[in-house]
C-alpha atoms as a PDB file:
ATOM      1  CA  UNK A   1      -6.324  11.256   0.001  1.00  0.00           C
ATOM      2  CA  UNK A   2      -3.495   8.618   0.437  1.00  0.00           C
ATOM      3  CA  UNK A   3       0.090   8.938  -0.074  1.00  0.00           C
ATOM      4  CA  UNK A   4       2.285   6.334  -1.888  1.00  0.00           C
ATOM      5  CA  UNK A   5       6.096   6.630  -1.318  1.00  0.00           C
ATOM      6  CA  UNK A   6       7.952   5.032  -4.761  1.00  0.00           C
ATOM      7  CA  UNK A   7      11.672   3.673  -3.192  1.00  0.00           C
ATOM      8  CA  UNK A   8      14.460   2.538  -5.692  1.00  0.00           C
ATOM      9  CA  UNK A   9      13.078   3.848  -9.025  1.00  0.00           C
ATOM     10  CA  UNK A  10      16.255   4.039 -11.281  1.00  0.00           C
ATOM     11  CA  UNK A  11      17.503   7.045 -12.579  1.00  0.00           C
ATOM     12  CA  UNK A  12      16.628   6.075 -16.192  1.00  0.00           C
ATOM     13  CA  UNK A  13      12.819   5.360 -14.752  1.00  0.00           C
ATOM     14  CA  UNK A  14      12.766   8.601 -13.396  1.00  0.00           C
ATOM     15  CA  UNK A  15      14.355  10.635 -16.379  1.00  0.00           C
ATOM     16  CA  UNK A  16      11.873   8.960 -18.606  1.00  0.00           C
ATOM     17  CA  UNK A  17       8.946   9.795 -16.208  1.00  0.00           C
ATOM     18  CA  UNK A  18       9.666  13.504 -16.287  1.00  0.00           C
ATOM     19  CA  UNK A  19      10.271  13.543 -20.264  1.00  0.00           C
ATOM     20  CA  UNK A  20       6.929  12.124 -20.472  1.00  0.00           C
ATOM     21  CA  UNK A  21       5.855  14.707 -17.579  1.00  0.00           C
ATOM     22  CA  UNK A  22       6.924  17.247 -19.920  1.00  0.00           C
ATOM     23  CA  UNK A  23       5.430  16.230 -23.067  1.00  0.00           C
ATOM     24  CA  UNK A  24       2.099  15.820 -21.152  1.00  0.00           C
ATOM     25  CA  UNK A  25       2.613  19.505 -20.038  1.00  0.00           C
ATOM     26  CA  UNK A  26       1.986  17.850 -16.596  1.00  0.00           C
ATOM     27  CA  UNK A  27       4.379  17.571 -13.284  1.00  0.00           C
ATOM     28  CA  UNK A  28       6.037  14.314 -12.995  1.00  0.00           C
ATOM     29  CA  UNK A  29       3.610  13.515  -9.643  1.00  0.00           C
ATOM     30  CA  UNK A  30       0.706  14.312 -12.109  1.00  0.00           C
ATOM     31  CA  UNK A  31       2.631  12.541 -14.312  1.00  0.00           C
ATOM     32  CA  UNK A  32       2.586   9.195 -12.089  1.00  0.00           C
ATOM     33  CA  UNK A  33      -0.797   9.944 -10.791  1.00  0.00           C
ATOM     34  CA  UNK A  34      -2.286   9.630 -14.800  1.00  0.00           C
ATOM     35  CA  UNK A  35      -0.132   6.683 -15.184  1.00  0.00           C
ATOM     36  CA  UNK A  36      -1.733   4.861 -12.009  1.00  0.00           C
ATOM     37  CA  UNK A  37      -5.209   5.748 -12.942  1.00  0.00           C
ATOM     38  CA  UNK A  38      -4.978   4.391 -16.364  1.00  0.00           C
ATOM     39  CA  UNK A  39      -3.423   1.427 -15.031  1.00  0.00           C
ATOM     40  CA  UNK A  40      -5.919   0.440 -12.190  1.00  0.00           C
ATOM     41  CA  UNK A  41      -9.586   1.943 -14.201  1.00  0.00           C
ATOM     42  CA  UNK A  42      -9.344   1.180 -17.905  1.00  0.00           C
ATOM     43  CA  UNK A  43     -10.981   3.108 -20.316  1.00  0.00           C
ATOM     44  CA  UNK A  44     -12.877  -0.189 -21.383  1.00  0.00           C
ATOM     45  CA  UNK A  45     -13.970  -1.100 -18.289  1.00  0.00           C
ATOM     46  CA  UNK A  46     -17.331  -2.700 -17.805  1.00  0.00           C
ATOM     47  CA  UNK A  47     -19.536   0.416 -16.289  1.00  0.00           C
ATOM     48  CA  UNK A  48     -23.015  -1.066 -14.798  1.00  0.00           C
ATOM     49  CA  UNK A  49     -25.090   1.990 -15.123  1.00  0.00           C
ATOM     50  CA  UNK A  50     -24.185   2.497 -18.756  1.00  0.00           C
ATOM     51  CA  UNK A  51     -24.342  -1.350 -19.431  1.00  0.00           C
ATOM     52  CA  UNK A  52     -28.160  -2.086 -17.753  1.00  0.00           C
ATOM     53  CA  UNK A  53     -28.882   1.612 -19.671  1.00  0.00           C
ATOM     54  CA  UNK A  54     -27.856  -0.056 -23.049  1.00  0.00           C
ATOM     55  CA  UNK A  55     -29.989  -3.307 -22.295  1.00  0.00           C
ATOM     56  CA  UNK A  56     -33.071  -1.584 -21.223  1.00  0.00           C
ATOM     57  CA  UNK A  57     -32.856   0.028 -24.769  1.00  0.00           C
ATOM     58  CA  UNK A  58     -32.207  -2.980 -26.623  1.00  0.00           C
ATOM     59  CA  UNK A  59     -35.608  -4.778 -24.645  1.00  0.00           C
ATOM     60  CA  UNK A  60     -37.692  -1.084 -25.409  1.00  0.00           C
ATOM     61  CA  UNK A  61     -38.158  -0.780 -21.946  1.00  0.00           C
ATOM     62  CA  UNK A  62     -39.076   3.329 -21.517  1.00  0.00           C
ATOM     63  CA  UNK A  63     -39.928   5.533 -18.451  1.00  0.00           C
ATOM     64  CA  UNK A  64     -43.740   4.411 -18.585  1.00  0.00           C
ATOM     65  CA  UNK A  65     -42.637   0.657 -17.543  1.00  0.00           C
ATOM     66  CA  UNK A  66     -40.441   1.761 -14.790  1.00  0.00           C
ATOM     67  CA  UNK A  67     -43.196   4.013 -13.470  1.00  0.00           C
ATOM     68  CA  UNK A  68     -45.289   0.818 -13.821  1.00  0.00           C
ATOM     69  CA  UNK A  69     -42.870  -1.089 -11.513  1.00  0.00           C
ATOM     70  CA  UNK A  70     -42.109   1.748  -8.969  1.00  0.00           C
ATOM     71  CA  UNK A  71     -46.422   1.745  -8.659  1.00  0.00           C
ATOM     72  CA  UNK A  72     -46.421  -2.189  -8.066  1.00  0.00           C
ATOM     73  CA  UNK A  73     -43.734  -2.720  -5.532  1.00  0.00           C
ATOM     74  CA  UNK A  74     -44.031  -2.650  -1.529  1.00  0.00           C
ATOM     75  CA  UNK A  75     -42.455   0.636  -0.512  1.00  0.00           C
ATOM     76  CA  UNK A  76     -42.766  -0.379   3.119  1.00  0.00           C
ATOM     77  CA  UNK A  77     -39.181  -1.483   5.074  1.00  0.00           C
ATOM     78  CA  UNK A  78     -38.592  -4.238   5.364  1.00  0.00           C
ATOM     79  CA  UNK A  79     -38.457  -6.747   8.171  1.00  0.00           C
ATOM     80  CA  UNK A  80     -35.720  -6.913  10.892  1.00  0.00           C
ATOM     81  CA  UNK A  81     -34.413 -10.935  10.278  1.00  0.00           C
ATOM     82  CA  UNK A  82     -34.789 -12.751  13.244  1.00  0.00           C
ATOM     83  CA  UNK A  83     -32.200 -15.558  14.132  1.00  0.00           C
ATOM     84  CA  UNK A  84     -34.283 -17.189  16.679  1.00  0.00           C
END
């Protein structure tokens, strides 16, 4: 797991950060580590599994049609390209 060293956070940053720490009932590096997540993965992000799941309700599509489509397709590998 990586490491990430925070230089020249002001006092009233880091007060605040442990006040919040507190209220969270968390640490103040649990603290910063909630912070970060929420920052970089949104709650509303766009997740592709749940998003094609939604659309293959909207079309009807059930578990008899994929079986359908896992029965019709090549299961053999496929072929090395060749750059000759």
């Amino acid at each position: 797991m990586a490491a990430v060293t925070i230089r020249n956070l002001s006092e009233e940053a880091h007060r605040a950060l442990k006040v919040r720490a507190a209220q969270h009932n968390r640490s103040a590096e649990a603290e910063m580590r909630a912070i970060l997540e929420a920052a970089v993965r949104p709650e509303g992000r766009l997740r592709l599994g749940t998003a094609l799941s939604e659309m293959s309700r909207k079309i009807g599509l059930t578990n008899a049609d994929i079986e359908a489509l896992e029965h019709g397709r090549d299961a053999r590998p496929a072929e090395p390209m060749h750059f000759e």
